[in-house]
Protein backbone atom coordinates (compact mmCIF):
# COMPACT_ATOMS: atom_id res chain seq x y z
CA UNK A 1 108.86 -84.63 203.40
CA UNK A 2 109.43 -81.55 205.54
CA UNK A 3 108.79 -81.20 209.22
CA UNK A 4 109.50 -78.20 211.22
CA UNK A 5 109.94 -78.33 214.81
CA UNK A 6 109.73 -74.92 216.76
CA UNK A 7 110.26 -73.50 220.41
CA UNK A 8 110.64 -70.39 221.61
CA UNK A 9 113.56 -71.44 223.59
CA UNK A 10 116.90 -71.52 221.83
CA UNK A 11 118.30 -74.22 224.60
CA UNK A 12 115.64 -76.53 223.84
CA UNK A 13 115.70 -76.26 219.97
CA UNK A 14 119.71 -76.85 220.71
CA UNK A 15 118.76 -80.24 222.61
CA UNK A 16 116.18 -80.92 219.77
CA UNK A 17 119.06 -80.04 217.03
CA UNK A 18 121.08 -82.78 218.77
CA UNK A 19 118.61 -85.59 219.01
CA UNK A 20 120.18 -87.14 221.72
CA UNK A 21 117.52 -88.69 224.54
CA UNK A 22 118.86 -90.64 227.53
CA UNK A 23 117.18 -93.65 228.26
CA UNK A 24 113.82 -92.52 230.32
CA UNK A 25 113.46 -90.15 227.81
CA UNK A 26 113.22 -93.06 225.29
CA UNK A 27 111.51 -95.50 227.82
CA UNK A 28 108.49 -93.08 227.78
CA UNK A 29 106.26 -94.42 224.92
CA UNK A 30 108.53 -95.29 222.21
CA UNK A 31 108.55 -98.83 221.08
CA UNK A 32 111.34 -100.83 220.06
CA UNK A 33 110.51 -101.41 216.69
CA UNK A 34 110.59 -97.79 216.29
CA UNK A 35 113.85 -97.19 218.48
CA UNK A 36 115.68 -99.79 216.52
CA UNK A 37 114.86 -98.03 213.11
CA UNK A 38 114.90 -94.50 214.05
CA UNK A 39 117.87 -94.37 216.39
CA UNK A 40 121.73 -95.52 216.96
CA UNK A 41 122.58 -96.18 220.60
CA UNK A 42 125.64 -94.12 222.22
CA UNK A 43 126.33 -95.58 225.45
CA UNK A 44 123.89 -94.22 228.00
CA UNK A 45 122.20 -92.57 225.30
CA UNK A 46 120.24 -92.43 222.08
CA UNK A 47 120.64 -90.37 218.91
CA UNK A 48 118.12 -89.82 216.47
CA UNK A 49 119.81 -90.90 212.88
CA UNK A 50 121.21 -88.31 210.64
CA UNK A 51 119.37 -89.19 207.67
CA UNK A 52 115.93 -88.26 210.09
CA UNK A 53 117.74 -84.85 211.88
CA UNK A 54 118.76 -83.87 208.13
CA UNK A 55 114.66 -83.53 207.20
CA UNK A 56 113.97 -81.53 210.50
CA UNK A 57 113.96 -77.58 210.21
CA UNK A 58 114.42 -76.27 213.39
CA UNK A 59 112.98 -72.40 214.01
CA UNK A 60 112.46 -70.28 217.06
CA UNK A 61 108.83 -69.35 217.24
CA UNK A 62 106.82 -67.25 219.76
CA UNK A 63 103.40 -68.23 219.26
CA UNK A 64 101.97 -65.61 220.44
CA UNK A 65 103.02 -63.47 218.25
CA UNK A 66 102.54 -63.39 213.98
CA UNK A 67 104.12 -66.33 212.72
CA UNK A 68 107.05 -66.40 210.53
CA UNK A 69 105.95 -67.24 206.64
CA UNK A 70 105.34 -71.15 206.81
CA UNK A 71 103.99 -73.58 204.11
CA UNK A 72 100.57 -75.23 204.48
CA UNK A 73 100.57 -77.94 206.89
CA UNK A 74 99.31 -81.51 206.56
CA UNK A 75 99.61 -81.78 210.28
CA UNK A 76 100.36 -79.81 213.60
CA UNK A 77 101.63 -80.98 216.95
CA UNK A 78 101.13 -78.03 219.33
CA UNK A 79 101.30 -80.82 222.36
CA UNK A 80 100.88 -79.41 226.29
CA UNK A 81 101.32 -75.79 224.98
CA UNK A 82 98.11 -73.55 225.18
CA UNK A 83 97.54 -74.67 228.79
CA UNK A 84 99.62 -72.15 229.08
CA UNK A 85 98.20 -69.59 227.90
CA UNK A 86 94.89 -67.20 229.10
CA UNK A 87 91.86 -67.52 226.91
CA UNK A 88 92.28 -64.68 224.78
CA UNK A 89 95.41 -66.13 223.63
CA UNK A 90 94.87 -69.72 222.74
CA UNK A 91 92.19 -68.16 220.86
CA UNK A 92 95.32 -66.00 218.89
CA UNK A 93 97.02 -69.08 218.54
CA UNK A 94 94.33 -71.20 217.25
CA UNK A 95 93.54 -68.89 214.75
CA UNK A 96 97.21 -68.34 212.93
CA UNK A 97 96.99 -72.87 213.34
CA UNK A 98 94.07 -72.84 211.47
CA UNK A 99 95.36 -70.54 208.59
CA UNK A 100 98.42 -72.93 208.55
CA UNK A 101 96.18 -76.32 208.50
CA UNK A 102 95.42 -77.68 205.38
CA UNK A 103 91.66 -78.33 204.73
CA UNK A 104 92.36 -82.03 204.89
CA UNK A 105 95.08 -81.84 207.74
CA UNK A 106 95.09 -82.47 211.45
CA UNK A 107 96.02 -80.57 214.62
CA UNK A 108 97.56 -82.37 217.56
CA UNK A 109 96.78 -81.00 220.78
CA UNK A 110 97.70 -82.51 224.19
CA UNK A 111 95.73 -84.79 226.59
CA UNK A 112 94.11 -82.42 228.56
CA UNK A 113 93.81 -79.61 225.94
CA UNK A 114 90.54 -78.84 223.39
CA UNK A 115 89.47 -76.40 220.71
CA UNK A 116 86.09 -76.87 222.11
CA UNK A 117 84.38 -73.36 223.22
CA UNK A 118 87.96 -71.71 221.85
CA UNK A 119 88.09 -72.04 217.99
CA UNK A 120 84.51 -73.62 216.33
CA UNK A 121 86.69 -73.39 212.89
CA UNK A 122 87.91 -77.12 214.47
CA UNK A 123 86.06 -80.51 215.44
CA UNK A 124 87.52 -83.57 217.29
CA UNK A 125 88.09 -86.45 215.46
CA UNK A 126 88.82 -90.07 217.10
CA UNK A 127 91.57 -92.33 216.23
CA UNK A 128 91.23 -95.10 218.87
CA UNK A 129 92.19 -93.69 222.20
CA UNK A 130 93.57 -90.51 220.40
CA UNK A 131 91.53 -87.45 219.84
CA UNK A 132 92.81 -85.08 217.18
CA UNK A 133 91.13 -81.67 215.39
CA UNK A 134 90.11 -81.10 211.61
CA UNK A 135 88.60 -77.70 210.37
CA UNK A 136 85.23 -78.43 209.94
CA UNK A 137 84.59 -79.30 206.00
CA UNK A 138 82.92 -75.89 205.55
CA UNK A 139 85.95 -73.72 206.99
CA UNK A 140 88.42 -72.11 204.42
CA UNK A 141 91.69 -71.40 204.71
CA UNK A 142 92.78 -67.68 204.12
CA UNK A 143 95.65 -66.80 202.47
């Protein structure tokens, strides 16, 4: 397993690189279970375990501009970032997603974000009170 998490801000990918989260960081959706497996307290705060950090790839990435040579992803969490962005670009953006996407993969957008009237290469899918996008079954990736 691979995951690669990207910002175009160096400070943040420093905070990510440390995986430390004080406690309303952690109090904001993440349940114990979860906390308990994934994490090792340190006093007032948490730290993501090695083992998990050691599997992350962190890279700088301005996504608005060509993106840097990337495997095929199974699935993409671009959460609270195109609202953002103007039109014109989200539709830039969606587009170098979708050549990323695997056929059978899934793009994670935020809340009050949508593909809808942007990028008809994606439909919504439902998973309970989630909403997610596929490429629609007749959409090929380019390579």
């Amino acid at each position: 397993m691979q995951i690669i998490a990207s910002d175009i801000s160096n400070a943040i990918l420093e905070k990510a690189r440390a995986g430390r989260y004080g406690q309303h960081e952690i109090n904001r959706g993440l349940p114990p279970k979860l906390l308990q497996k994934y994490f090792q307290s340190l006093g007032n705060e948490w730290q993501l375990k090695e083992e998990i950090r050691q599997i992350v790839e962190f890279r700088q990435i301005n996504l608005t501009l060509t993106f840097p040579p990337l495997s095929p992803m199974d699935i993409i969490f671009l959460r609270n970032v195109l609202i953002y962005f103007d039109i014109d670009t989200k539709r830039a953006i969606l587009s170098r997603v979708r050549q990323l996407l695997k056929p059978d993969g899934y793009l994670f957008l935020g809340g009050g974000e949508t593909t809808i009237n942007l990028d008809d290469a994606f439909e919504p899918v439902q998973f309970g009170k989630a909403v997610c996008y596929k490429l629609r079954s007749h959409q090929m990736r380019v390579s």
